[in-house]
Protein backbone atom coordinates (compact mmCIF):
# COMPACT_ATOMS: atom_id res chain seq x y z
CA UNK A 1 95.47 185.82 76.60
CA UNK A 2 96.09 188.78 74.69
CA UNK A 3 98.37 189.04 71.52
CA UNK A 4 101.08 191.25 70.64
CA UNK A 5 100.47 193.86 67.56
CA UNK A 6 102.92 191.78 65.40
CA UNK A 7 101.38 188.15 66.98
CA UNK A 8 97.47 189.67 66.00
CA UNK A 9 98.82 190.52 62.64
CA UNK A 10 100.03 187.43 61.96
CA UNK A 11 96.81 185.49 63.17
CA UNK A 12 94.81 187.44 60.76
CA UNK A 13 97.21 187.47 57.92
CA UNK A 14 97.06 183.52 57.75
CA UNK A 15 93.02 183.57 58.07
CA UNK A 16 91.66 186.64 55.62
CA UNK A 17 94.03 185.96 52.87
CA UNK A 18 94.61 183.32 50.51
CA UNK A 19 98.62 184.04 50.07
CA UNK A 20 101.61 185.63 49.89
CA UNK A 21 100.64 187.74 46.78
CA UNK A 22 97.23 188.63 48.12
CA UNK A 23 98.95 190.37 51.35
CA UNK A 24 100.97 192.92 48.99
CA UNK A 25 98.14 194.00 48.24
CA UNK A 26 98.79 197.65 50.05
CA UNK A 27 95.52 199.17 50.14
CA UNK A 28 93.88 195.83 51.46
CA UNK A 29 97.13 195.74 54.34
CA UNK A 30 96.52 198.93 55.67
CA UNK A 31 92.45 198.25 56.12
CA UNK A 32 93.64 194.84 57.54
CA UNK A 33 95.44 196.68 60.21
CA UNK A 34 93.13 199.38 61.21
CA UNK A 35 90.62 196.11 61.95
CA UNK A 36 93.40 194.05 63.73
CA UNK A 37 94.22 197.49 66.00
CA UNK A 38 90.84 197.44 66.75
CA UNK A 39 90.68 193.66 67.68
CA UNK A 40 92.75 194.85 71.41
CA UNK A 41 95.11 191.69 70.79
CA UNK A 42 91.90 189.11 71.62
CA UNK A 43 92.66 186.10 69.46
CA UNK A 44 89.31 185.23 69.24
CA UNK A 45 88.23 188.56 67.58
CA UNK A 46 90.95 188.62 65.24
CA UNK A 47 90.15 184.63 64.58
CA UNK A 48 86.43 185.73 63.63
CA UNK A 49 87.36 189.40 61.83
CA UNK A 50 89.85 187.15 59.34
CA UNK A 51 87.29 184.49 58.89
CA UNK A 52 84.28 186.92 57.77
CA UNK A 53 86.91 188.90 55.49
CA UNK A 54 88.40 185.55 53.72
CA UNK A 55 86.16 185.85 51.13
CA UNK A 56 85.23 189.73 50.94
CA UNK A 57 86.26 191.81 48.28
CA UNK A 58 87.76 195.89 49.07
CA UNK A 59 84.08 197.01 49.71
CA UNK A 60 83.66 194.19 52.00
CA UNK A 61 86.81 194.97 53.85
CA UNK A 62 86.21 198.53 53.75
CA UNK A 63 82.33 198.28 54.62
CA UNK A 64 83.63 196.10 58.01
CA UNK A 65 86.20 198.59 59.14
CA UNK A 66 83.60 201.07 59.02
CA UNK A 67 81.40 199.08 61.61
CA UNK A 68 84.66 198.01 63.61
CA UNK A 69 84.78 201.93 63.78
CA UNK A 70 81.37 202.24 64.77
CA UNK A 71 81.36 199.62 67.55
CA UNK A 72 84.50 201.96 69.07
CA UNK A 73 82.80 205.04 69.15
CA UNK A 74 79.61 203.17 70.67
CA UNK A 75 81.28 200.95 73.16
CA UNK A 76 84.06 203.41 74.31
CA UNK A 77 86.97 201.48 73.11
CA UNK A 78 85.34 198.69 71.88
CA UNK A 79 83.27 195.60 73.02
CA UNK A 80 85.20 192.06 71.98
CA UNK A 81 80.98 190.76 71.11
CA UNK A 82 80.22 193.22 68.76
CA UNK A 83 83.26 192.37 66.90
CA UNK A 84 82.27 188.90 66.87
CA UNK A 85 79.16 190.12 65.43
CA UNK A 86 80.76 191.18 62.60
CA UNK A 87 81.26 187.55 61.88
CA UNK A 88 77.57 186.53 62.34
CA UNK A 89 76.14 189.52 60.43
CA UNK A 90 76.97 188.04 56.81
CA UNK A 91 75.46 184.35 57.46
CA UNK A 92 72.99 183.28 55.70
CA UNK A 93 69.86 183.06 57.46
CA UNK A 94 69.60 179.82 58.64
CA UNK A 95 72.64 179.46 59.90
CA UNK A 96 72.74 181.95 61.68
CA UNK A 97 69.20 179.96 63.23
CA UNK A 98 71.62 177.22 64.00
CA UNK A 99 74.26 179.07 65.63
CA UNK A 100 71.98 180.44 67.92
CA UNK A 101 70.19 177.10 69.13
CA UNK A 102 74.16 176.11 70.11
CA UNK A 103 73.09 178.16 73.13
CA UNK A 104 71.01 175.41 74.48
CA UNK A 105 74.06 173.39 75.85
CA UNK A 106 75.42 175.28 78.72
CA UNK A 107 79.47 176.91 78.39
CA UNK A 108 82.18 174.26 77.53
CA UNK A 109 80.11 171.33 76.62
CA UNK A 110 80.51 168.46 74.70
CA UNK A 111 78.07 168.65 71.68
CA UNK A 112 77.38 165.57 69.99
CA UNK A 113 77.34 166.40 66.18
CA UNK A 114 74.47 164.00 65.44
CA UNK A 115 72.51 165.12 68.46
CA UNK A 116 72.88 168.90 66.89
CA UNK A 117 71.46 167.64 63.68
CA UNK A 118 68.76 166.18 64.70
CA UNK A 119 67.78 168.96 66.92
CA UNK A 120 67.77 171.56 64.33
CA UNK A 121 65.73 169.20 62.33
CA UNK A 122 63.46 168.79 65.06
CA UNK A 123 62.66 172.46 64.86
CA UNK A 124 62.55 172.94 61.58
CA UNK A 125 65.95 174.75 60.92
CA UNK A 126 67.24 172.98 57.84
CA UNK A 127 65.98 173.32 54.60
CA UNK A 128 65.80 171.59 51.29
CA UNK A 129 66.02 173.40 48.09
CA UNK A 130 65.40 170.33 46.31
CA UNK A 131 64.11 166.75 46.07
CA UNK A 132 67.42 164.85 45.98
CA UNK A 133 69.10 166.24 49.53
CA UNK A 134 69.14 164.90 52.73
CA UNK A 135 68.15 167.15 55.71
CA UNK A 136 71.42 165.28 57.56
CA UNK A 137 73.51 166.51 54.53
CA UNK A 138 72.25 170.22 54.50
CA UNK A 139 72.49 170.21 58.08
CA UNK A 140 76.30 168.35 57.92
CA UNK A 141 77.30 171.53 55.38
CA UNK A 142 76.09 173.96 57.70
CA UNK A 143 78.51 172.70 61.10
CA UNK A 144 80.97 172.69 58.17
CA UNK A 145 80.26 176.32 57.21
CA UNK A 146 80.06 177.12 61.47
CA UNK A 147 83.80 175.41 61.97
CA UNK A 148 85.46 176.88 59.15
CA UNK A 149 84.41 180.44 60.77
CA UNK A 150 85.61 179.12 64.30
CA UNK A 151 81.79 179.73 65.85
CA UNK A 152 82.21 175.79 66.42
CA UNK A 153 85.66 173.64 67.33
CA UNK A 154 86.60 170.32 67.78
CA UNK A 155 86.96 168.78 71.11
CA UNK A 156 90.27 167.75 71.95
CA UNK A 157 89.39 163.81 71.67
CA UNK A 158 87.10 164.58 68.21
CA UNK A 159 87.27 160.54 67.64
CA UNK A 160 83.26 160.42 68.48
CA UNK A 161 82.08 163.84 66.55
CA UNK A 162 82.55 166.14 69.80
CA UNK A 163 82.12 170.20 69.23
CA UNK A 164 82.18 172.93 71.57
CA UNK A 165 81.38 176.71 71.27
CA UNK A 166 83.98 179.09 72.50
CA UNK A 167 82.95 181.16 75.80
CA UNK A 168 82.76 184.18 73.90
CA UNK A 169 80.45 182.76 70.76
CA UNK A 170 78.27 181.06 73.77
CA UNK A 171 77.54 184.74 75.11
CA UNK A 172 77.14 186.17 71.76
CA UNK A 173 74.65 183.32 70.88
CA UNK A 174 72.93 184.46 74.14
CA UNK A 175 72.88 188.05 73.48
CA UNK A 176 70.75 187.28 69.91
CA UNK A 177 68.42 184.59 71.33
CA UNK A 178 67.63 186.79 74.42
CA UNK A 179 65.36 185.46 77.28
CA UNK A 180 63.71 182.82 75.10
CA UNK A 181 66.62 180.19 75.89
CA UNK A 182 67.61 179.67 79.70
CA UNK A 183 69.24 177.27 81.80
CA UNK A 184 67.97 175.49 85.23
CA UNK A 185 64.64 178.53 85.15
CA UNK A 186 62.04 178.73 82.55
CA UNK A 187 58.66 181.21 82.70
CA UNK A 188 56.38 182.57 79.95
CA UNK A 189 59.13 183.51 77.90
CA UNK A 190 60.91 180.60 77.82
CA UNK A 191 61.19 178.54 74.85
CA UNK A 192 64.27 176.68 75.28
CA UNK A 193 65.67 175.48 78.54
CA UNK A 194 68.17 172.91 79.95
CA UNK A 195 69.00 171.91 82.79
CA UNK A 196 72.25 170.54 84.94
CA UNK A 197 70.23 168.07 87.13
CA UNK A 198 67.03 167.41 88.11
CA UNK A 199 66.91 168.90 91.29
CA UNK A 200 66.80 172.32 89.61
CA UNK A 201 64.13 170.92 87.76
CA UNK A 202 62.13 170.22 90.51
CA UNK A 203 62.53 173.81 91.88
CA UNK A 204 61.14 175.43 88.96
CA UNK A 205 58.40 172.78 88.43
CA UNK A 206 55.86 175.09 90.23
CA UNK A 207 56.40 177.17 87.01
CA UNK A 208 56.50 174.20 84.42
CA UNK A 209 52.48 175.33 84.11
CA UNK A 210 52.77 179.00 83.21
CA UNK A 211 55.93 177.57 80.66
CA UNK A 212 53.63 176.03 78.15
CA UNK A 213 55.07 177.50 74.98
CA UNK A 214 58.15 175.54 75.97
CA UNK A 215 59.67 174.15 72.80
CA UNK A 216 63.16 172.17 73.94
CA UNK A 217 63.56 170.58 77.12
CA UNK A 218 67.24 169.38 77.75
CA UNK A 219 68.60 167.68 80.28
CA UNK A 220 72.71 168.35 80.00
CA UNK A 221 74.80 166.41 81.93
CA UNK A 222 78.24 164.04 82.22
CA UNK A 223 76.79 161.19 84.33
CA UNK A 224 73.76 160.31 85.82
CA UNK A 225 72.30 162.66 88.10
CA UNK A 226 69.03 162.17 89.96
CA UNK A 227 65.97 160.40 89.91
CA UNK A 228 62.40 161.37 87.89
CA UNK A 229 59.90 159.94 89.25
CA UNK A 230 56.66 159.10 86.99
CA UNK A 231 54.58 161.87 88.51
CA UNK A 232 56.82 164.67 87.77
CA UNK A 233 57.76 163.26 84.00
CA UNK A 234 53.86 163.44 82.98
CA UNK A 235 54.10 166.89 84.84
CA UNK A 236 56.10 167.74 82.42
CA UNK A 237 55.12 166.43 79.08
CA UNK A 238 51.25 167.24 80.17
CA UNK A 239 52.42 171.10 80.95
CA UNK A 240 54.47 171.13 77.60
CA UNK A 241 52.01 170.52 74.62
CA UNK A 242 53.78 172.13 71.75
CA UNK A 243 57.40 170.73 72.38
CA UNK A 244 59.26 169.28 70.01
CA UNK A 245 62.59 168.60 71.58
CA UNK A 246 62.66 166.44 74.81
CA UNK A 247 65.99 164.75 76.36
CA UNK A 248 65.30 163.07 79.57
CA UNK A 249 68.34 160.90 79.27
CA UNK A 250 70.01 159.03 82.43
CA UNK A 251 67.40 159.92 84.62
CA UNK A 252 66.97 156.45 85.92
CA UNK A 253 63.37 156.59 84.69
CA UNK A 254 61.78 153.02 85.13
CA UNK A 255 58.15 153.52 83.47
CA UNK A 256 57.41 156.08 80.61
CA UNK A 257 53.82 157.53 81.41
CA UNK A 258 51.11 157.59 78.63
CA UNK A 259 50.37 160.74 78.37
CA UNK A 260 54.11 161.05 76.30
CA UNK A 261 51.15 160.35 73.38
CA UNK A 262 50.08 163.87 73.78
CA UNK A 263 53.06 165.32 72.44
CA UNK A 264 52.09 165.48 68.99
CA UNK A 265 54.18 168.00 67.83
CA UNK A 266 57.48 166.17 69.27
CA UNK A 267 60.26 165.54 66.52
CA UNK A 268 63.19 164.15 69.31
CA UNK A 269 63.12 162.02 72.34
CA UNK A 270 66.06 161.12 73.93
CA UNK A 271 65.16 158.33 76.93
CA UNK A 272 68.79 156.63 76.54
CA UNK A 273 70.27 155.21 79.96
CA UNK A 274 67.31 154.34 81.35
CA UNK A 275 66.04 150.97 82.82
CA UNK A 276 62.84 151.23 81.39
CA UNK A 277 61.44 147.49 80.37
CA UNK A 278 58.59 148.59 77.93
CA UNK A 279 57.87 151.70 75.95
CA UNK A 280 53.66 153.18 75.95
CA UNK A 281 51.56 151.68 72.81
CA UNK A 282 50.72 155.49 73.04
CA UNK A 283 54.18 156.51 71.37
CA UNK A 284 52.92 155.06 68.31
CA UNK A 285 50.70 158.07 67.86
CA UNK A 286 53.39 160.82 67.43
CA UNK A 287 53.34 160.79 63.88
CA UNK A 288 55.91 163.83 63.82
CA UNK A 289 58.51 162.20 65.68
CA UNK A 290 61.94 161.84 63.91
CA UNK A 291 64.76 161.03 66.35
CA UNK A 292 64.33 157.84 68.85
CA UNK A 293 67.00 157.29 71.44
CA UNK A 294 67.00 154.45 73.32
CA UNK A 295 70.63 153.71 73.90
CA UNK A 296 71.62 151.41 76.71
CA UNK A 297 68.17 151.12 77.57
CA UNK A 298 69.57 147.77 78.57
CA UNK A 299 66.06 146.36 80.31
CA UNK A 300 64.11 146.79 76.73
CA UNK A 301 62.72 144.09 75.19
CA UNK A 302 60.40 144.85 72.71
CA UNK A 303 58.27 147.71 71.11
CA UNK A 304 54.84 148.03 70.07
CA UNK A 305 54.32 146.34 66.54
CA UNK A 306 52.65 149.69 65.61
CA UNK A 307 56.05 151.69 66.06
CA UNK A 308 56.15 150.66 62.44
CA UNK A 309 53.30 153.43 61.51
CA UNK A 310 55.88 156.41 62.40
CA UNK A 311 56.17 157.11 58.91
CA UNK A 312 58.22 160.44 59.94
CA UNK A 313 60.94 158.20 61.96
CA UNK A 314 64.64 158.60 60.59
CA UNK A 315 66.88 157.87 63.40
CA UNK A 316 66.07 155.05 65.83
CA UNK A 317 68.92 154.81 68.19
CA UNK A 318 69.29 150.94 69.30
CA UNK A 319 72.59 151.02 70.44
CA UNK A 320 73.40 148.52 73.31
CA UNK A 321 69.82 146.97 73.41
CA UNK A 322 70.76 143.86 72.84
CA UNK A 323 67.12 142.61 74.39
CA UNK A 324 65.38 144.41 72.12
CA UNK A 325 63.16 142.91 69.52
CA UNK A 326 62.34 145.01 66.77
CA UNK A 327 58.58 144.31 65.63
CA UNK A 328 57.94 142.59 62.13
CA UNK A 329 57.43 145.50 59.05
CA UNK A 330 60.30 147.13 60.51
CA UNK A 331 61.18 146.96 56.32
CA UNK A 332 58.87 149.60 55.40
CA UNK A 333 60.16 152.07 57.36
CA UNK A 334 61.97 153.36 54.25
CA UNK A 335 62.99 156.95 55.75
CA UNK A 336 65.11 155.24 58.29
CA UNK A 337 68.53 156.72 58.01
CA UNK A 338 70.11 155.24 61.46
CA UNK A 339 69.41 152.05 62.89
CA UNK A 340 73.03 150.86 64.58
CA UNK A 341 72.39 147.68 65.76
CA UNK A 342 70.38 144.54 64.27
CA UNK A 343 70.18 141.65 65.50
CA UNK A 344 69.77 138.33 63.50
CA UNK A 345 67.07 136.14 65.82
CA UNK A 346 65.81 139.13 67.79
CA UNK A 347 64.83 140.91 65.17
CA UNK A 348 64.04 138.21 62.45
CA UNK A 349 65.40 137.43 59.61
CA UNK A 350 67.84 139.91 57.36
CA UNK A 351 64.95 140.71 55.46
CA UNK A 352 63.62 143.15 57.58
CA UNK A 353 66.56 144.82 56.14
CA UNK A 354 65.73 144.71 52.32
CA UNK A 355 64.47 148.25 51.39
CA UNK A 356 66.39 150.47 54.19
CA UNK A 357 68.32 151.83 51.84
CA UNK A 358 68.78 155.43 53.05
CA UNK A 359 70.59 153.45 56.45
CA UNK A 360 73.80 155.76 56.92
CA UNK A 361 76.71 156.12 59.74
CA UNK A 362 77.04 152.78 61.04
CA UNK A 363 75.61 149.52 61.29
CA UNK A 364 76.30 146.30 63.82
CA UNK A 365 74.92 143.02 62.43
CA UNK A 366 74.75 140.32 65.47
CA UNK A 367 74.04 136.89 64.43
CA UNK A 368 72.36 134.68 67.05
CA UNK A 369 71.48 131.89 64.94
CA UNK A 370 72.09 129.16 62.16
CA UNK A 371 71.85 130.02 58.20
CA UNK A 372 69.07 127.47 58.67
CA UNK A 373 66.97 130.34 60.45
CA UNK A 374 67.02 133.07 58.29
CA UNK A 375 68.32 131.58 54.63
CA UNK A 376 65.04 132.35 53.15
CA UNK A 377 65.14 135.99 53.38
CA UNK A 378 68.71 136.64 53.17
CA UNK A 379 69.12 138.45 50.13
CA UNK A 380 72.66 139.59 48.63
CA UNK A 381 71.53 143.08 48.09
CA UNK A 382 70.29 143.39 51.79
CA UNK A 383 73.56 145.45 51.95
CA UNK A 384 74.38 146.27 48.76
CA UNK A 385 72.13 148.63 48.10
CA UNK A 386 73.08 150.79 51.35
CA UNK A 387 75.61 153.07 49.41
CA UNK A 388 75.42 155.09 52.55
CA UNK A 389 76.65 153.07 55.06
CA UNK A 390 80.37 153.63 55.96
CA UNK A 391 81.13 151.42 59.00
CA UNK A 392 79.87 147.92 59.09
CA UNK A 393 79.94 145.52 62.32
CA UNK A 394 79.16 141.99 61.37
CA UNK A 395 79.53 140.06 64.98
CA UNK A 396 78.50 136.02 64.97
CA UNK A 397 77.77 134.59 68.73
CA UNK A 398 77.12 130.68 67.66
CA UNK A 399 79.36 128.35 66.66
CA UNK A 400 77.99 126.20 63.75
CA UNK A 401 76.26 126.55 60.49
CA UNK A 402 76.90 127.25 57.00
CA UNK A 403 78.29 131.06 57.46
CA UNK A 404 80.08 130.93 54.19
CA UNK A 405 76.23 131.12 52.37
CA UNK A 406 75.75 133.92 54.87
CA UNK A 407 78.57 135.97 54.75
CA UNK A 408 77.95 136.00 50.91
CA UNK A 409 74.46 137.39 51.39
CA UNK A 410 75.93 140.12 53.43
CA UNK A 411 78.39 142.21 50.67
CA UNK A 412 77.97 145.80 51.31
CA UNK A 413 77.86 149.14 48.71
CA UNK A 414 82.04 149.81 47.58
CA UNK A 415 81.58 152.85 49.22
CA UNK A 416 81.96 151.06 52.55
CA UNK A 417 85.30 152.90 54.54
CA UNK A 418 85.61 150.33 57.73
CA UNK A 419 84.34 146.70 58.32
CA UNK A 420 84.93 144.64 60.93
CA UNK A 421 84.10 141.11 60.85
CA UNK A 422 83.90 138.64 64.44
CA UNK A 423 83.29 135.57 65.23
CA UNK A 424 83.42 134.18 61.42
CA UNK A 425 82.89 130.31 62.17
CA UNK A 426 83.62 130.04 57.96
CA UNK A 427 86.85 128.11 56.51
CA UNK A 428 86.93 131.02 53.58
CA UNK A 429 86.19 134.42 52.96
CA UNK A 430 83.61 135.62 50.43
CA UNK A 431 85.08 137.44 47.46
CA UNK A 432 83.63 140.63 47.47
CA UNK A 433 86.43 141.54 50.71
CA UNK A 434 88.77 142.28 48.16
CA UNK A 435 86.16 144.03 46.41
CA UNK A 436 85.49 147.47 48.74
CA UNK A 437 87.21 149.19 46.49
CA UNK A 438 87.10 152.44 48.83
CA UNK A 439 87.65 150.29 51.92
CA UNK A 440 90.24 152.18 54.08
CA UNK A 441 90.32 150.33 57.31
CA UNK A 442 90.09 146.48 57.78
CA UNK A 443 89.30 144.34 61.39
CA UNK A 444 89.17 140.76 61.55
CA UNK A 445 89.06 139.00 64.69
CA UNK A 446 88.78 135.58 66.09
CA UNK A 447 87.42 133.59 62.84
CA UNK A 448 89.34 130.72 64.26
CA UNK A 449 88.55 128.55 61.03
CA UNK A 450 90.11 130.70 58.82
CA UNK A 451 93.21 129.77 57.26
CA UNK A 452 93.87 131.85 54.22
CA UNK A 453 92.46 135.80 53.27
CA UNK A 454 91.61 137.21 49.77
CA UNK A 455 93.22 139.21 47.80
CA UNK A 456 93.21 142.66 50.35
CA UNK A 457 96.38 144.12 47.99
CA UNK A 458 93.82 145.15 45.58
CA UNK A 459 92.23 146.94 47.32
CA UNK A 460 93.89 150.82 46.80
CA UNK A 461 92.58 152.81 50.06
CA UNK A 462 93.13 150.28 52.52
CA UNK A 463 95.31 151.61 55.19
CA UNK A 464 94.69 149.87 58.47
CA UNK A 465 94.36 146.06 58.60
CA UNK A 466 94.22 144.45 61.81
CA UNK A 467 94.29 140.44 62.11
CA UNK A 468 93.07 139.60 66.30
CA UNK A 469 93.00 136.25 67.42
CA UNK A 470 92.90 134.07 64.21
CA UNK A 471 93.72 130.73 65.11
CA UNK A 472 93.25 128.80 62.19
CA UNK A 473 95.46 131.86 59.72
CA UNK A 474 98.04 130.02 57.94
CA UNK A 475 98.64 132.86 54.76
CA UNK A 476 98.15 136.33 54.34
CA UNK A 477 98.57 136.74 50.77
CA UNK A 478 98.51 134.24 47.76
CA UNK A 479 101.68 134.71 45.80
CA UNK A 480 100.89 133.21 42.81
CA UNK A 481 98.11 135.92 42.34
CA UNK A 482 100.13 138.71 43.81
CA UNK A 483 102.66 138.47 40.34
CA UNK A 484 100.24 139.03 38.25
CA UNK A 485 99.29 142.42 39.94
CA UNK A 486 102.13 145.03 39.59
CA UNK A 487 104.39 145.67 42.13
CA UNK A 488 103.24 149.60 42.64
CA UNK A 489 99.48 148.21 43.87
CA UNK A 490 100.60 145.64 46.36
CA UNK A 491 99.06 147.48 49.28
CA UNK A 492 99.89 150.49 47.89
CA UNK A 493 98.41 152.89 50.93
CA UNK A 494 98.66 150.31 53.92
CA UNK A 495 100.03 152.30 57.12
CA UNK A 496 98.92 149.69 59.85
CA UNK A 497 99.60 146.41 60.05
CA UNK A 498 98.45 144.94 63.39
CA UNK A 499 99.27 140.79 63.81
CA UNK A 500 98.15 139.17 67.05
CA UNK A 501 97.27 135.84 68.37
CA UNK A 502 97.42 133.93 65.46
CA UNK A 503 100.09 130.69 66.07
CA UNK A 504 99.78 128.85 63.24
CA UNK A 505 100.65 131.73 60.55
CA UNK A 506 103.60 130.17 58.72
CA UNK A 507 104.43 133.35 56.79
CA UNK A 508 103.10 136.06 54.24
CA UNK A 509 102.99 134.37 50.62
CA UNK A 510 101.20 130.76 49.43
CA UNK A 511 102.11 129.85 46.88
CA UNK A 512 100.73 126.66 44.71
CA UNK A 513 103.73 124.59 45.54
CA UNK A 514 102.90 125.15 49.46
CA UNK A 515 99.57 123.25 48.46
CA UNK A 516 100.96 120.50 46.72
CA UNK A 517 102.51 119.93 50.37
């Protein structure tokens, strides 16, 4: 698609300056159209030109219309990648590093934000400048800094932290990495490759030998898509000795050879989808490794009680193992950041949680068994000290005990943003609910015992409550404590509401002279 002079003008007015008053500016105006003219009506160019003159002052603007007028004279007219150049001259350093690795996933893909992140960590593209930051944060600023400038956008459905690069940033990311990154070939040069199945895998596995400076190996794909067998796998981790990146994801791989223990310089591993049963005591040894993915690895059980000793570890990726024992210690892995799912009875007691305090994104408590099991190392500031956390799952699958005691040792940090409690066998809610002070959205479901709910007006963010299945719910709101709040806070930013199955609610307010009945 190709704009009209007027449409282009408009485009880049909106992007490179601030307001009206800026664009009466008449010496700026007339550089701004010399560079749109230039532009030949391709959104995209005019997208990236506005973005890398937002914040430039005249010289800026006048130093980039020189080298738009360059690039004409060179390319004859113009090249639409040169311009976008323009863009990625100014970054700073290291993110222009982390553009460039974007040009591991193949055109129009799907790019999990997390995945990104922990890929440039894995190679050593994010940087602290100090002692208080969080690679995850630095690294979270930078795909900030890359969407604002449009060399990243959001997938249409962005509900699970989708990007994709634009066609034209994809080739301009190729053009600066050159022949170190390829896709379904690798040789000497190679340093990054993926590939779309592992049939063109196998026809390049001849070469996998003469490849050994091979630092990412991706597998990119929708679905599962082939079969690696054992013999081909230690192929290619034996053939690969300085990787650091390796995603062998929904390959249907059943055993995980133990030679993976040679990979000492390996940050991520990605071996999610697979029906593996047990993981090599040899993984233990790769001290450098900092990304574990073992999603629906539904078949895994248990890992070696040494897995405790990978003092590098910061995201260990359980989700959907629900056979999965974590080994005892798991406690002192302090630099976890990610560990979704934990499992009450599996996994001991909720001690194991006490100390993971840097434990971000989202967590899924599942409760197998009785208070009885676990009382004496359930500690109220299991949670509380996980300021982190913004999504808690707490999920009960018995049907007795005492879970009021429990559900009191399990408040979490007020900077929680969504909880979702099921299976609640308790008659009353702790207190702290209507404590999350910065709590915006609210599921309860099927805590049949149930009959009345805290005080949730007070709390001043809350905009999404949903009630599912709550048998025993009699009252939403006490009236008598509702006067004493003023009128203006009564759920002052609710915007859902969602009521269902719930047969005995008799209405909103109780009040003390509904007890007295």
């Amino acid at each position: 698609m190709v704009f009209s002079k007027d449409h282009s003008w408009s485009l880049f007015e909106k992007i490179a300056f601030k307001n009206k008053i800026e664009t009466n500016n008449t010496k700026l105006g007339e550089i701004g159209r010399e560079i749109v003219g230039k532009c030949q009506g391709v959104p995209l160019a005019i997208e990236s030109i506005g973005n890398a003159l937002y914040l430039e002052k005249k010289a800026g603007w006048l130093k980039i219309k020189d080298k738009v007028q360059e690039n004409v004279i060179e390319q004859g007219g113009g090249n639409t990648l040169s311009i976008l150049r323009l863009s990625y001259d100014p970054l700073p350093s290291h993110i222009k590093c982390c553009f460039a690795y974007c040009s591991s996933f193949p055109k129009a893909y799907n790019i999990d934000k997390m995945t990104l992140i922990q890929l440039w960590m894995a190679h050593g593209l994010i940087q602290l400048s100090n002692n208080i930051e969080q690679l995850e944060d630095v690294a979270d600023e930078c795909i900030k800094h890359l969407l604002c400038r449009s060399f990243l956008y959001e997938a249409s459905n962005n509900f699970y932290g989708l990007y994709k690069i634009h066609d034209l940033y994809h080739d301009l990311a190729l053009s600066i990495v050159g022949p170190n990154f390829r896709f379904d070939y690798l040789d000497g040069k190679t340093r990054h490759v993926s590939f779309s199945s592992v049939s063109s895998f196998t026809k390049t596995l001849s070469l996998v030998k003469e490849s050994y400076k091979v630092r990412t190996i991706l597998f990119t794909h929708g679905g599962s898509f082939g079969t690696m067998d054992e013999s081909t796998l230690s192929t290619l981790i034996e053939s690969s000795p300085r990787l650091r990146a390796l995603d062998i994801h929904k390959l249907n791989i059943r055993v995980m050879p133990n030679s993976v223990g040679k990979s000492i310089h390996l940050k991520y591993l990605d071996i999610s989808f697979n029906p593996i049963g047990t993981l090599p005591d040899s993984i233990t040894t790769l001290l450098n490794l900092q990304t574990l993915k073992l999603k629906e690895c539904e078949n895994l059980e248990q890992l070696s009680r040494d897995i405790t000793k990978l003092i590098s570890l910061r995201h260990l990726d359980n989700r959907g193992c629900y056979k999965l024992r974590l080994p005892q210690g798991l406690r002192k892995m302090t630099s976890l950041q990610s560990l979704p799912l934990f499992i009450v009875g599996n996994n001991g007691g909720l001690g194991e949680l006490y100390g993971l305090n840097n434990l971000r994104g989202t967590l899924r408590i599942k409760i197998l068994v009785q208070l009885e099991d676990v009382n004496s190392q359930s500690k109220p500031e299991n949670l509380r000290e996980k300021q982190h956390l913004k999504k808690l799952n707490l999920a009960w699958a018995h049907q007795e005990g005492h879970d009021e005691m429990l559900l009191d040792c399990l408040q979490p940090h007020p900077n929680l943003k969504i909880l979702k409690v099921w299976g609640y066998t308790g008659v009353t809610f702790s207190s702290w609910l209507s404590s999350i002070e910065n709590l915006v959205n609210l599921t309860l479901s099927r805590c049949d015992r149930c009959n009345h709910l805290p005080p949730l007006f007070e709390l001043p963010f809350l905009e999404t409550l949903r009630l599912y299945e709550m048998k025993g719910l009699e009252y939403i709101s006490d009236r008598d404590m509702c006067e004493e709040i003023c009128a203006l806070s009564f759920f002052s930013s609710l915007k859902s509401l969602v009521i269902s199955g719930s047969p005995n609610l008799k209405g909103w307010w109780r009040s003390a002279s509904t007890l007295d009945h």
